[in-house]
N, C-alpha and C. Protein backbone atom coordinates (compact mmCIF):
# COMPACT_ATOMS: atom_id res chain seq x y z
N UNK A 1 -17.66 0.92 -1.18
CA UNK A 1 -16.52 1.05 -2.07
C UNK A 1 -15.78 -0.29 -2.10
N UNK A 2 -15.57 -1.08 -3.39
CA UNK A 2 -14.73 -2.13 -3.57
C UNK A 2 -13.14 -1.72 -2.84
N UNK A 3 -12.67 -3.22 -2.70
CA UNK A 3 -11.43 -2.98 -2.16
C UNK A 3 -10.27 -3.13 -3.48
N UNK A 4 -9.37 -2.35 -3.55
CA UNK A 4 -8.54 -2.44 -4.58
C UNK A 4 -8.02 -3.70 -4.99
N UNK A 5 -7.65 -4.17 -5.95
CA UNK A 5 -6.98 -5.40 -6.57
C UNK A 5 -5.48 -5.09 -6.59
N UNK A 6 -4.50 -6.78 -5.80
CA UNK A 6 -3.54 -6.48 -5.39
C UNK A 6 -2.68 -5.91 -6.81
N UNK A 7 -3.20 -5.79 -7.47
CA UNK A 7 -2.64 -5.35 -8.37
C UNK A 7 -2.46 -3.90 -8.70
N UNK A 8 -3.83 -2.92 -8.58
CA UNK A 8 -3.93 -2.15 -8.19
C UNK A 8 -2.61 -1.09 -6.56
N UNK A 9 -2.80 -1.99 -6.16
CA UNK A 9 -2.02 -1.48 -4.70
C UNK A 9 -0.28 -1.52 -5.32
N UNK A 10 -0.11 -2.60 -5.91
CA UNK A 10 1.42 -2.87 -6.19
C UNK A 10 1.99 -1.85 -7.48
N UNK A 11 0.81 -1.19 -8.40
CA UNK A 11 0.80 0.32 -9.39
C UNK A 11 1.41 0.94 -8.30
N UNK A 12 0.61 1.27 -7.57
CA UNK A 12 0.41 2.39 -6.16
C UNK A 12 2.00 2.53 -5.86
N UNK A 13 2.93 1.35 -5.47
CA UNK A 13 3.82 1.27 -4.63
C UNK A 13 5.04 0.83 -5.71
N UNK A 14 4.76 0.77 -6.79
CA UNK A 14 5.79 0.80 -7.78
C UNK A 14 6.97 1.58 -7.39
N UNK A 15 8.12 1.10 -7.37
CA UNK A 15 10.12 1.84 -6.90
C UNK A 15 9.81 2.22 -5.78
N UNK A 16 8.78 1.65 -4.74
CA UNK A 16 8.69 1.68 -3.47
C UNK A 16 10.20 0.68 -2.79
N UNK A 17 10.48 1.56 -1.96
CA UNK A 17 12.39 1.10 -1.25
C UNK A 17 11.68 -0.08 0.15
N UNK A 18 12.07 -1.05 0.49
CA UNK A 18 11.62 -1.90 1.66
C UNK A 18 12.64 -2.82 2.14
N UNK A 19 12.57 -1.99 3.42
CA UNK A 19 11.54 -2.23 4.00
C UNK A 19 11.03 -0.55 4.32
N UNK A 20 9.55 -0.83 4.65
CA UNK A 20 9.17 0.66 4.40
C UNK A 20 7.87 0.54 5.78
N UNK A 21 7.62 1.44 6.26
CA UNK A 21 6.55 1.93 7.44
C UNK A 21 5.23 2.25 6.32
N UNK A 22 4.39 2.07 7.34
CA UNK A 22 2.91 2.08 6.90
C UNK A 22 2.89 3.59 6.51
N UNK A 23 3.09 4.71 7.04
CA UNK A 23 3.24 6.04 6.44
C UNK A 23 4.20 6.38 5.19
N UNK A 24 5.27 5.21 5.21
CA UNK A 24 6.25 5.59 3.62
C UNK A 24 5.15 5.22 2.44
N UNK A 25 4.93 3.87 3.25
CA UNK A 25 3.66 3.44 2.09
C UNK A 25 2.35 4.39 1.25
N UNK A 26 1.63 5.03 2.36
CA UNK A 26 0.49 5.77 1.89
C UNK A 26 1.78 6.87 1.55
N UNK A 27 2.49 7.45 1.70
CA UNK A 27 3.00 8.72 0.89
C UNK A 27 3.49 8.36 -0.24
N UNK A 28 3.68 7.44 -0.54
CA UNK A 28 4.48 7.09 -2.12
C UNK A 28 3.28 7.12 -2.66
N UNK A 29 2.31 6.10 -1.93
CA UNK A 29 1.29 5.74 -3.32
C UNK A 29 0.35 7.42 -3.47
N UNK A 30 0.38 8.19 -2.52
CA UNK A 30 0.03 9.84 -2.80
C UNK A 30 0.35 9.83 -4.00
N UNK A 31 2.19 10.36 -3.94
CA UNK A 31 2.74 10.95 -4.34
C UNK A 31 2.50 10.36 -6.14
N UNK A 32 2.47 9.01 -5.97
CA UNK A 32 2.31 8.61 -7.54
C UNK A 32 0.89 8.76 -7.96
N UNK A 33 -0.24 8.94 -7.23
CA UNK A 33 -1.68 9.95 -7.76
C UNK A 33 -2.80 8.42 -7.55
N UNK A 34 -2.30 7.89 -6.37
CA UNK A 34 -2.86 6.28 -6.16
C UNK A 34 -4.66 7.19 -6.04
N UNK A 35 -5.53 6.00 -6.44
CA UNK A 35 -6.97 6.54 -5.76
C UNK A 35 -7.34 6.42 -4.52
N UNK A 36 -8.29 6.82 -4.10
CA UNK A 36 -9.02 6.88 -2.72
C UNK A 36 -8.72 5.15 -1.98
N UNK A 37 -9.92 4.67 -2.74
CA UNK A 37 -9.29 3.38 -2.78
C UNK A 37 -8.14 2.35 -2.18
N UNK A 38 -7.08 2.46 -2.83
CA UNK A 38 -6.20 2.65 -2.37
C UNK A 38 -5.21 2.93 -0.79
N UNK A 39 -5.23 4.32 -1.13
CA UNK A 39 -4.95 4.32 -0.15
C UNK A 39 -5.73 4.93 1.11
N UNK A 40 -6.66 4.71 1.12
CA UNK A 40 -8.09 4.12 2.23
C UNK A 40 -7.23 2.65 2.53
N UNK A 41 -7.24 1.61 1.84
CA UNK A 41 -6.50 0.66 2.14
C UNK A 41 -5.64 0.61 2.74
N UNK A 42 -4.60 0.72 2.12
CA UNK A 42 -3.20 1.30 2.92
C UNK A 42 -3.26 1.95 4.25
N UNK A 43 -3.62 3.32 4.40
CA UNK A 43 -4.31 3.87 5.43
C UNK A 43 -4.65 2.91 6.71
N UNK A 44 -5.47 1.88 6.62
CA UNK A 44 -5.96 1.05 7.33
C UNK A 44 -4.72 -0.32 7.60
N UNK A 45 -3.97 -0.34 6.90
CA UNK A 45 -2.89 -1.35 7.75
C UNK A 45 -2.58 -0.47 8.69
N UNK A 46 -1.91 -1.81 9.32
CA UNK A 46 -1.46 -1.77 10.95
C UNK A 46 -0.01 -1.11 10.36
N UNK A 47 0.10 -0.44 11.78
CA UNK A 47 1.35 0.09 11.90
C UNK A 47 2.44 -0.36 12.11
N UNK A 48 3.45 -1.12 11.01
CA UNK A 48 4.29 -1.62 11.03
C UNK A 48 5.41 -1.31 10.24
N UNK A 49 6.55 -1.99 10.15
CA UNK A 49 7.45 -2.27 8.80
C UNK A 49 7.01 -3.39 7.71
N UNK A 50 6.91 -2.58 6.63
CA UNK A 50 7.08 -3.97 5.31
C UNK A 50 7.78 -4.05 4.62
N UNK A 51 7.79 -5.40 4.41
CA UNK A 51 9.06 -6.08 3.91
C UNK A 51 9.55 -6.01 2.75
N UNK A 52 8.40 -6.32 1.95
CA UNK A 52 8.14 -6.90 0.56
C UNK A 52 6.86 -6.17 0.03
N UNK A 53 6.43 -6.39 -1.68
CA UNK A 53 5.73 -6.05 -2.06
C UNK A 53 4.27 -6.85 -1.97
N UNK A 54 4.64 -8.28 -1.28
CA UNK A 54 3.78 -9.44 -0.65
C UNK A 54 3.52 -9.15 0.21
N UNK A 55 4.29 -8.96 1.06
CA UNK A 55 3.93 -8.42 2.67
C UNK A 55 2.82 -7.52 2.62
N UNK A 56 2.67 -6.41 1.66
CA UNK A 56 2.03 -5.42 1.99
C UNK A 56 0.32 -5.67 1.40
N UNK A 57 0.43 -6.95 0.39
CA UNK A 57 -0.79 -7.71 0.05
C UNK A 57 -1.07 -8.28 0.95
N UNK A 58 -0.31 -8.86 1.46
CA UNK A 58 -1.09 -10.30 2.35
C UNK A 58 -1.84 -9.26 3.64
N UNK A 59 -1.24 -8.49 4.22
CA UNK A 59 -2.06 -7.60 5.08
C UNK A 59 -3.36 -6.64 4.54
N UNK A 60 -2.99 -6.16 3.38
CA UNK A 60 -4.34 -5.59 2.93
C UNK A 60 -5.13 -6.86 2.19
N UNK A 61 -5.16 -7.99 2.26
CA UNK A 61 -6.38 -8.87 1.56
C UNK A 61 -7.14 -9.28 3.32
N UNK A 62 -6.26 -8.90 4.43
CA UNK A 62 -7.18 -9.24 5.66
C UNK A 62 -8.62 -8.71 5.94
């Protein structure tokens, strides 16, 4: 499975509030009907706070 385009991820997390936890993250992008994809991605960051809508790229392009 390709990895989503940060572009893709930042749809996902659109009127996402931050700083936000790795679980606010995958529940928004749920809640807005993100794909597998996605948040498989998400899913797989580390368990942290993010900051920004960069922040949350620069960790999922690792």
């Amino acid at each position: 499975m390709a990895d989503p385009s940060p572009i893709d991820i930042q749809k996902a997390l659109g009127g996402m509030d931050y700083p936000a936890s790795k679980d606010d993250l995958v529940k928004h992008a749920k809640d807005k009907g993100a794909d597998d994809t996605v948040l498989d991605t998400l899913g797989n960051l580390p368990d942290r706070e993010y900051d920004s809508p960069t922040d949350v790229n620069k960790e999922a392009s690792r």
